[in-house]
N, C-alpha and C. Protein backbone atom coordinates (compact mmCIF):
# COMPACT_ATOMS: atom_id res chain seq x y z
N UNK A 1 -18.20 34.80 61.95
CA UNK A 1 -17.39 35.34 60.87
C UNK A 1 -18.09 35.01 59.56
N UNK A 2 -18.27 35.57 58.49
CA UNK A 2 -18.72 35.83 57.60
C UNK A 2 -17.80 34.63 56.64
N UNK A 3 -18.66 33.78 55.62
CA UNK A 3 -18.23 32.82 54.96
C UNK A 3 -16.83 33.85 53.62
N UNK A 4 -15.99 33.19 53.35
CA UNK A 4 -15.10 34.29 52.47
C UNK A 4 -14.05 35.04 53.21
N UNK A 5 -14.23 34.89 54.76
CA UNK A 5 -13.23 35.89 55.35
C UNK A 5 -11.86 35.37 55.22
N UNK A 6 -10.97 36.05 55.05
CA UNK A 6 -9.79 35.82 54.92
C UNK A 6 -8.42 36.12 56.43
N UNK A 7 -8.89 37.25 56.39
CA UNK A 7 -8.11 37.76 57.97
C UNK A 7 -8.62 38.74 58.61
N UNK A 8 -8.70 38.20 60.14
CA UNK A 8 -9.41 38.97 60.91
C UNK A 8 -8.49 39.72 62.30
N UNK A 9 -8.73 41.06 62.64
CA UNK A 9 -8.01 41.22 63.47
C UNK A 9 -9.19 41.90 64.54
N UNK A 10 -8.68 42.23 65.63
CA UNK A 10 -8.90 42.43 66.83
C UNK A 10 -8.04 42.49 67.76
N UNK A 11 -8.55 43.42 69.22
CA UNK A 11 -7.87 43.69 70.52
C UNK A 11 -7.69 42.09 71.78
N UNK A 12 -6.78 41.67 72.05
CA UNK A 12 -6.59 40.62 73.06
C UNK A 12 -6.11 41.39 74.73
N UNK A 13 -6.62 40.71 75.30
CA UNK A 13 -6.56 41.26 76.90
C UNK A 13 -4.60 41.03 76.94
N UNK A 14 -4.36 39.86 76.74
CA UNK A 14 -3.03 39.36 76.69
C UNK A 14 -1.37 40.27 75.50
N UNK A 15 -2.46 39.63 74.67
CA UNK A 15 -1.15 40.21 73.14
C UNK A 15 -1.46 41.19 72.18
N UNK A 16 -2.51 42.50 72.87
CA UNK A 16 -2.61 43.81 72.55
C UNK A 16 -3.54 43.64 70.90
N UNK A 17 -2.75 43.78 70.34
CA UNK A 17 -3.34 43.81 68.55
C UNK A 17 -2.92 42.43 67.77
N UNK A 18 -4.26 42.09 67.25
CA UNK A 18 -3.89 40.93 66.98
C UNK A 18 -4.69 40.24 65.38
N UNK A 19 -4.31 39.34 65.04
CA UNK A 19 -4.04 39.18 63.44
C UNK A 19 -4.36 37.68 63.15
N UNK A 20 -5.41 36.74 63.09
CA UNK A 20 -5.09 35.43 62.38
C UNK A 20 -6.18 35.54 60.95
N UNK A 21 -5.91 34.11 60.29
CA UNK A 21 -6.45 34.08 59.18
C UNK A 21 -7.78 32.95 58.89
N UNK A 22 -8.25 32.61 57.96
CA UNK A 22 -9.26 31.46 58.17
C UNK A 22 -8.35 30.18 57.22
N UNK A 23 -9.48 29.05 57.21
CA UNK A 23 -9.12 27.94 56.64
C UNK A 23 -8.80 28.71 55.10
N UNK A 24 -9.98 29.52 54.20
CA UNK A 24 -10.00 30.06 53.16
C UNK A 24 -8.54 30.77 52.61
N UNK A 25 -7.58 30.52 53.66
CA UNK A 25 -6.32 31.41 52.80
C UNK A 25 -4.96 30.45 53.17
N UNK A 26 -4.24 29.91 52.55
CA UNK A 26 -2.86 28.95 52.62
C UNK A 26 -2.29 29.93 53.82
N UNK A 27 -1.68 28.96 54.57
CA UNK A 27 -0.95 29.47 55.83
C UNK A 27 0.10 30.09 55.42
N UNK A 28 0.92 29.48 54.57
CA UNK A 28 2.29 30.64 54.46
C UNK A 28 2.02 31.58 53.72
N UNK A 29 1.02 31.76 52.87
CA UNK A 29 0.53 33.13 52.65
C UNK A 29 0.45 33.79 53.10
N UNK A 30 -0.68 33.62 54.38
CA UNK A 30 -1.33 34.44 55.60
C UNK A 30 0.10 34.86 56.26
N UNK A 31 0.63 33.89 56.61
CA UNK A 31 2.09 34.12 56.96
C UNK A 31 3.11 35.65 56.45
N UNK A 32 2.81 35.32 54.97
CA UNK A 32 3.70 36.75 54.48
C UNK A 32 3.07 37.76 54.85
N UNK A 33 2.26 37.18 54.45
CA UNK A 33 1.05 38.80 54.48
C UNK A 33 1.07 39.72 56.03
N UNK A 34 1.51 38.94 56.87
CA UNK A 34 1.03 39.29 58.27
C UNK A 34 2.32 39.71 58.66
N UNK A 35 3.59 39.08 58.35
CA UNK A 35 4.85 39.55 58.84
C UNK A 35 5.38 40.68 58.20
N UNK A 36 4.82 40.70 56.53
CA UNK A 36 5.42 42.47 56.09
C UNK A 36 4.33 43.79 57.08
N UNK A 37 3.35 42.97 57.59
CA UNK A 37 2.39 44.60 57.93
C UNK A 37 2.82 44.18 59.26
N UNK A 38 4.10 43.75 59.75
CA UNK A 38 4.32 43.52 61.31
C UNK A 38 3.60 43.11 62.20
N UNK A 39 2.95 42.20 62.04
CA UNK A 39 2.74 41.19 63.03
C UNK A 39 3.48 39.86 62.96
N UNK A 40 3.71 39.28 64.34
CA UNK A 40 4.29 38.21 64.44
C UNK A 40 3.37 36.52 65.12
N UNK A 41 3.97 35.97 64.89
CA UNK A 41 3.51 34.81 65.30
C UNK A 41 3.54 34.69 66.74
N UNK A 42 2.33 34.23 67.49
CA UNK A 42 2.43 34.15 68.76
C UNK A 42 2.56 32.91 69.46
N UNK A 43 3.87 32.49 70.37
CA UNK A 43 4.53 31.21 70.66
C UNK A 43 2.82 30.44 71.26
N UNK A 44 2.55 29.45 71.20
CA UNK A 44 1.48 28.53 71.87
C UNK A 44 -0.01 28.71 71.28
N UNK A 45 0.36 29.76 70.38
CA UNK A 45 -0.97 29.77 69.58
C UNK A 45 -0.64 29.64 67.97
N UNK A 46 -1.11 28.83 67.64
CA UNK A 46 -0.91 28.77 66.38
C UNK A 46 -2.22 29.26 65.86
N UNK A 47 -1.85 30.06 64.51
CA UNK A 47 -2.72 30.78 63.66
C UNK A 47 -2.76 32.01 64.41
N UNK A 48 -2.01 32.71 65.83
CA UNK A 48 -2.74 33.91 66.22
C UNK A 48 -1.56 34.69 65.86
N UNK A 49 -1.59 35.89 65.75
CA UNK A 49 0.01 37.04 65.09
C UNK A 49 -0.01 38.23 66.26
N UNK A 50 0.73 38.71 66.74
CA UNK A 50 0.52 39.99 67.32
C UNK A 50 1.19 41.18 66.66
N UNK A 51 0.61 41.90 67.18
CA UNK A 51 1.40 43.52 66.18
C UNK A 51 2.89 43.37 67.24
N UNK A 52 3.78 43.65 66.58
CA UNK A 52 5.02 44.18 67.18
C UNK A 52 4.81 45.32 67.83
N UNK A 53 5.87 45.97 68.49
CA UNK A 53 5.74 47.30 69.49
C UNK A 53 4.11 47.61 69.16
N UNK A 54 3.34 47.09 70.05
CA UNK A 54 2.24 47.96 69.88
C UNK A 54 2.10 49.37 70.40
N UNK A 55 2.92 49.64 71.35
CA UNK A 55 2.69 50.86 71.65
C UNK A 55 3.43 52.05 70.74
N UNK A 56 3.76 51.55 69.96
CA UNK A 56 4.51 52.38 69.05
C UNK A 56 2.93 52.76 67.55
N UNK A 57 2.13 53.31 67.79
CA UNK A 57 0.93 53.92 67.52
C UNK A 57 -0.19 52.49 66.54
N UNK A 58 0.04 51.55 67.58
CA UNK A 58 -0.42 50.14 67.63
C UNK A 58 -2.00 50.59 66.63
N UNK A 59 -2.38 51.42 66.97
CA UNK A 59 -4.34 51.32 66.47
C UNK A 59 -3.68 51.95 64.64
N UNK A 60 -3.04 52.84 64.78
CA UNK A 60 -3.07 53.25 63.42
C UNK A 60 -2.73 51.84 62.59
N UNK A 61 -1.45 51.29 62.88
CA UNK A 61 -0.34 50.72 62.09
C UNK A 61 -1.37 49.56 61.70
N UNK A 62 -2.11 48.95 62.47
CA UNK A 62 -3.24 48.12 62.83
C UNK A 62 -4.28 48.33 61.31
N UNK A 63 -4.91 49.38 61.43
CA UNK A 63 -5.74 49.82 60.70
C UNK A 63 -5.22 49.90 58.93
N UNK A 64 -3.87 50.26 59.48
CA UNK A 64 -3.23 50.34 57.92
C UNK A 64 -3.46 48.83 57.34
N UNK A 65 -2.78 47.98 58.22
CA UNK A 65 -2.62 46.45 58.00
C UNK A 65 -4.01 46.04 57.16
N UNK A 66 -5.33 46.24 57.96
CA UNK A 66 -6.67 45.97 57.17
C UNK A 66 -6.69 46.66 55.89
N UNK A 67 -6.23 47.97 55.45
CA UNK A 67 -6.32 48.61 54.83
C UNK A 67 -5.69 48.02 53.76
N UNK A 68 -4.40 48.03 53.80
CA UNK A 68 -3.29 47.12 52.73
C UNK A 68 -4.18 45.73 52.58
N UNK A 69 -4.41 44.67 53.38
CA UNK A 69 -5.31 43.54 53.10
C UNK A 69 -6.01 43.54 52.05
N UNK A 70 -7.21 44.48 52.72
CA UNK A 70 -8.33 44.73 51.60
C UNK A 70 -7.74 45.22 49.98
N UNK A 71 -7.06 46.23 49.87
CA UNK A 71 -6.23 47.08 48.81
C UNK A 71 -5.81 45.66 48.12
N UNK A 72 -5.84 44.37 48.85
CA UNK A 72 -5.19 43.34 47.98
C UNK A 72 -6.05 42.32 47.13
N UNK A 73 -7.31 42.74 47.39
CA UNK A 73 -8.54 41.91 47.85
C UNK A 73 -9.18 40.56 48.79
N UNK A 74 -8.33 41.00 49.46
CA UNK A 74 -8.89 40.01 50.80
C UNK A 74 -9.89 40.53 51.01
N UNK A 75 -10.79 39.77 52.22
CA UNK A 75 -11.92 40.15 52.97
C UNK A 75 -11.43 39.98 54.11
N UNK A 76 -11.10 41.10 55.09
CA UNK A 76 -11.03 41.32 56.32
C UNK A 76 -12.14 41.52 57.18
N UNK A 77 -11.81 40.64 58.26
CA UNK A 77 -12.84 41.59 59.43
C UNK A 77 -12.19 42.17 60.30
N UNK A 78 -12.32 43.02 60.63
CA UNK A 78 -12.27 43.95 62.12
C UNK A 78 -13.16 44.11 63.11
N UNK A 79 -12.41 44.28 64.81
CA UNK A 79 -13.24 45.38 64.91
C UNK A 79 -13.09 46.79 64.62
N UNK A 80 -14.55 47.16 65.02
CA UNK A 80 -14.53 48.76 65.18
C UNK A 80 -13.91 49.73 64.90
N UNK A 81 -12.91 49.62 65.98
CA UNK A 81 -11.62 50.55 66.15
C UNK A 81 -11.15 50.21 65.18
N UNK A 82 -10.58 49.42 64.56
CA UNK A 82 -9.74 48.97 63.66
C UNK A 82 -10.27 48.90 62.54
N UNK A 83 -11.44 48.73 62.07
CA UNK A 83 -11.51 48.96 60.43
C UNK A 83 -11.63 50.69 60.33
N UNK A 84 -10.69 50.91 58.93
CA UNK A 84 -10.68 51.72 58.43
C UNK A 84 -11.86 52.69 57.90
N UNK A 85 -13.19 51.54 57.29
CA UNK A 85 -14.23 51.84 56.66
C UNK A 85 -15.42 52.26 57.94
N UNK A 86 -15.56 51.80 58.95
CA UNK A 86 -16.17 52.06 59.86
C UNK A 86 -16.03 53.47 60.75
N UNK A 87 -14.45 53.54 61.19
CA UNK A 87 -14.40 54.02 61.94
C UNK A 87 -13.74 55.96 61.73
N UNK A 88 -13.96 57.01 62.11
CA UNK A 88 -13.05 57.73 61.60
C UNK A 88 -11.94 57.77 62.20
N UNK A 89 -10.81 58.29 61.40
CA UNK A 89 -9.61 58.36 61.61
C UNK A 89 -9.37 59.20 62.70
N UNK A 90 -8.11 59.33 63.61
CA UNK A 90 -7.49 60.41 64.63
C UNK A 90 -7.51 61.81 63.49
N UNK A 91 -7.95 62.46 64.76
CA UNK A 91 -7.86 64.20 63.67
C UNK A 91 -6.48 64.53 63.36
N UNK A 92 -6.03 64.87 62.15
CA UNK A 92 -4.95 65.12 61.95
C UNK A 92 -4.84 66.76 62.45
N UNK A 93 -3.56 67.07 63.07
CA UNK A 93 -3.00 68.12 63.68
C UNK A 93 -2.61 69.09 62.68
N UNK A 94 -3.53 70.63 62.65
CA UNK A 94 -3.64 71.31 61.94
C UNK A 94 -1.82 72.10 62.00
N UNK A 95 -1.44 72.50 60.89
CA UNK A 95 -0.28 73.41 60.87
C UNK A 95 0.01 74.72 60.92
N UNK A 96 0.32 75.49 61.96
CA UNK A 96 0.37 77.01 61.66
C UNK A 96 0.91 77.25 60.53
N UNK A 97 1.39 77.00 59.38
CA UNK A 97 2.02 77.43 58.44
C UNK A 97 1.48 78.47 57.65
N UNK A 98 0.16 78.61 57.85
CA UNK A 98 -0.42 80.10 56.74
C UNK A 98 -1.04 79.75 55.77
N UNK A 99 -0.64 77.97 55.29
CA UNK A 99 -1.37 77.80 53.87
C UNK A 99 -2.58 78.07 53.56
N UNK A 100 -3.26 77.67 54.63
CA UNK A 100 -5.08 78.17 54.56
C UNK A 100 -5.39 79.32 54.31
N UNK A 101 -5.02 80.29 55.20
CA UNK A 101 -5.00 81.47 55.28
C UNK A 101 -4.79 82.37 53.59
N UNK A 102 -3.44 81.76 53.03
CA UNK A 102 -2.83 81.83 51.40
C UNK A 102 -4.08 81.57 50.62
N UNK A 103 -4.14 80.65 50.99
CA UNK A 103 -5.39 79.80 49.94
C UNK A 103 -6.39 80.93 49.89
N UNK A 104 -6.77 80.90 50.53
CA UNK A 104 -8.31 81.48 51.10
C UNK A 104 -8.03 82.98 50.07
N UNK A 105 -7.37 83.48 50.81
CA UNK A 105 -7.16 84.83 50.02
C UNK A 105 -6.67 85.10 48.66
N UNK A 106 -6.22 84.09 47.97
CA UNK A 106 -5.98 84.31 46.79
C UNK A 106 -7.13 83.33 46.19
N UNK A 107 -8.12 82.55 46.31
CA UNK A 107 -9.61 82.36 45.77
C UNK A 107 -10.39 83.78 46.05
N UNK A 108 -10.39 84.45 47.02
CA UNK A 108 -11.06 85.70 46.98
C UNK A 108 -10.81 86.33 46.17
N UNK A 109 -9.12 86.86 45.52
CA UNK A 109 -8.36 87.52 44.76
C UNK A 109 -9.21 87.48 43.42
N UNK A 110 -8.88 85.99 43.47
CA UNK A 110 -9.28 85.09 42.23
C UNK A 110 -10.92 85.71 41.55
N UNK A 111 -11.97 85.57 42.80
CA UNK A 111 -13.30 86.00 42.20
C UNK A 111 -13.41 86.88 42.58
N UNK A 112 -12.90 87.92 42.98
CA UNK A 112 -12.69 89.87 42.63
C UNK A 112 -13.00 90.10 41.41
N UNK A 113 -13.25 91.60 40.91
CA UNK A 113 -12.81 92.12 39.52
C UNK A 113 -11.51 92.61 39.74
N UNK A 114 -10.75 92.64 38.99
CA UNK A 114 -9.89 93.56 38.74
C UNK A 114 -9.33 94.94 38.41
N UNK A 115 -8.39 95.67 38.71
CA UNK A 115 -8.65 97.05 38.58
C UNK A 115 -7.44 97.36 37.30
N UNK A 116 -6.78 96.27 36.75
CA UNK A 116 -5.50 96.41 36.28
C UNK A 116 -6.01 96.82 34.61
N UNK A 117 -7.35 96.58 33.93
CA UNK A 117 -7.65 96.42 32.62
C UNK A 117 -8.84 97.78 33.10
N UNK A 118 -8.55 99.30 32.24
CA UNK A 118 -9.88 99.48 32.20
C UNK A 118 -10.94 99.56 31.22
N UNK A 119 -10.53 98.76 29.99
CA UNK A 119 -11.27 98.72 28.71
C UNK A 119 -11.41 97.03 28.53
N UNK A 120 -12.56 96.65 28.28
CA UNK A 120 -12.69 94.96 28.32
C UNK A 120 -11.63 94.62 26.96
N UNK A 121 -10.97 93.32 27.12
CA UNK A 121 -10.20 92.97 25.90
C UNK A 121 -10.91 92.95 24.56
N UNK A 122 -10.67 93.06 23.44
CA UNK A 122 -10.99 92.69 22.11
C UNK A 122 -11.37 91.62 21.95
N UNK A 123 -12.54 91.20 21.24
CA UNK A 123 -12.78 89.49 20.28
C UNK A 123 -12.09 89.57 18.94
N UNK A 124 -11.97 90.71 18.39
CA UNK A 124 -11.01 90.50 17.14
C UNK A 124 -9.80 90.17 17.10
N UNK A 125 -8.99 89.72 15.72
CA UNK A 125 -8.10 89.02 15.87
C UNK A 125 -7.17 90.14 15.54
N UNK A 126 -5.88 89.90 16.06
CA UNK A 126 -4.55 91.02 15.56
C UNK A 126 -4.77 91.73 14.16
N UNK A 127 -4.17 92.60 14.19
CA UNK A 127 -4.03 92.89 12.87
C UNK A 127 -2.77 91.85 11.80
N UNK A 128 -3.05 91.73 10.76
CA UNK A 128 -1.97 91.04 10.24
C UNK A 128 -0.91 91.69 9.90
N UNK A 129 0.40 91.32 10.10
CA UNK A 129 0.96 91.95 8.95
C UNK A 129 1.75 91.28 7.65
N UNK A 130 2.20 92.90 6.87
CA UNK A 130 1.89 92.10 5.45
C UNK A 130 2.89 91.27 5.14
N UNK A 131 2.82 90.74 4.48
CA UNK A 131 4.24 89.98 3.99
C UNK A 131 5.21 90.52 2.69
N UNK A 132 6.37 90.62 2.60
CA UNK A 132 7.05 91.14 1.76
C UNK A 132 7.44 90.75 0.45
N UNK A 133 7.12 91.45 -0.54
CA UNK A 133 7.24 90.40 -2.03
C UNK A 133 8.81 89.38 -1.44
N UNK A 134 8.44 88.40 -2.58
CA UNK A 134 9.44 87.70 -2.83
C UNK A 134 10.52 88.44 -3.40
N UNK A 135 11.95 88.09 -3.51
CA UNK A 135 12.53 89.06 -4.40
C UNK A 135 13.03 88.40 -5.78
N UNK A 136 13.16 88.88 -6.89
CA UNK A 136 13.09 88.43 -7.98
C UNK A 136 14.23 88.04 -8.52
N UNK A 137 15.67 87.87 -7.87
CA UNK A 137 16.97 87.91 -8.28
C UNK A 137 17.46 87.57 -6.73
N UNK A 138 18.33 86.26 -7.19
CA UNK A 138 18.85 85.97 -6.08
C UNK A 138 20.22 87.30 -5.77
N UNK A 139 20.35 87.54 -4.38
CA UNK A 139 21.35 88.50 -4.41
C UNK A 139 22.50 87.67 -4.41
N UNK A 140 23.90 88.02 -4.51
CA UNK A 140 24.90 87.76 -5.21
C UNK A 140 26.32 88.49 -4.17
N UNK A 141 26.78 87.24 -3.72
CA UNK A 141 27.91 87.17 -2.40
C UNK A 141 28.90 86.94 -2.47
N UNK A 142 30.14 88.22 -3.19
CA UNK A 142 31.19 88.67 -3.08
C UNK A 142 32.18 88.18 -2.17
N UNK A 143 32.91 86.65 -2.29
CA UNK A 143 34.05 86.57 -1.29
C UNK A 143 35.41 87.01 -1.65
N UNK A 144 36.30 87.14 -0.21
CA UNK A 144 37.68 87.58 -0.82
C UNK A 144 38.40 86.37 -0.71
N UNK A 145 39.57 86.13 -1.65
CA UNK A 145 40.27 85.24 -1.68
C UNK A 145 41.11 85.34 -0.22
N UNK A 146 41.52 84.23 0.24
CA UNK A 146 42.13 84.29 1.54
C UNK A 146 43.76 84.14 0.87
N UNK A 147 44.43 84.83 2.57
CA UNK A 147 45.75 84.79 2.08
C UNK A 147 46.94 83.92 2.32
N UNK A 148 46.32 83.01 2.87
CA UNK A 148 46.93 81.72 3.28
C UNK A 148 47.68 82.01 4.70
N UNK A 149 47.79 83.13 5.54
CA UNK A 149 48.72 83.31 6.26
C UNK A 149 47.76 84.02 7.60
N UNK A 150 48.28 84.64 8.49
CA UNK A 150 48.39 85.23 9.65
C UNK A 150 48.34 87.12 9.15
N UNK A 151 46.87 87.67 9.57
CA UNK A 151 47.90 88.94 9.38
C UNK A 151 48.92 89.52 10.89
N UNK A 152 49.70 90.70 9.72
CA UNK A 152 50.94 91.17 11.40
C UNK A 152 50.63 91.90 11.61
């Protein structure tokens, strides 16, 4: 193990996915750190963690765990399978939904010409228009006296 390592995981014949730390990191640290990304402490081994339900997609959840680590600046080791940086990911499962298909054809759209303009636009600017003198006399606003009442 590389001097600086902090937590290392790997596959056990026994307890599936598995998680301890080095001298370099306080135990109840390692501790938090290992029980929010679900692993647990394994009875008769001290310092070793196992992933919970591993079969519940054990390699990903695994990989995340190194992932979050590092994201914290730890120095993890892995193996293989399990580091993130090494290894590629499961292919993600494409969607019939059409979006590609959308896409695709409206970037084509996109670098077409168009048929909607058949004279290129102008570089000149609008015409202005003019503005109306000022007027020279304020106009002058006739109210009626009110009649204090309701009309019938």
């Amino acid at each position: 193990m590389q001097p600086g390592t902090h937590f290392a995981f790997g596959d056990h014949e026994e307890h599936g996915f598995v998680a301890s730390f080095t001298a370099s990191m306080p135990a109840h640290l390692a501790h938090w750190y290992l029980e929010r990304e679900q692993f647990e402490p394994v009875p008769q081994e001290p310092g070793l963690y196992r992933l919970s339900e591993p079969e519940r997609d054990g390699v990903r959840r695994t990989r995340q765990a190194v992932h979050d680590l590092r994201r914290q600046g730890y120095t993890v080791q892995a193996d293989i399978r399990l580091d993130p940086s090494l290894s590629a990911g499961p292919p993600r499962p494409a969607r019939p939904n059409g979006l590609q298909e959308r896409r695709s054809r409206l970037a084509q759209a996109a670098a077409g010409r168009t048929t909607q303009r058949s004279t290129p636009p102008t570089t000149s600017p609008p015409a202005a228009r003019p503005i109306p003198p000022k007027p020279t006399h304020a106009p002058t606003v006739h109210l009626t006296a009110a009649t204090g009442g309701r009309s019938r």
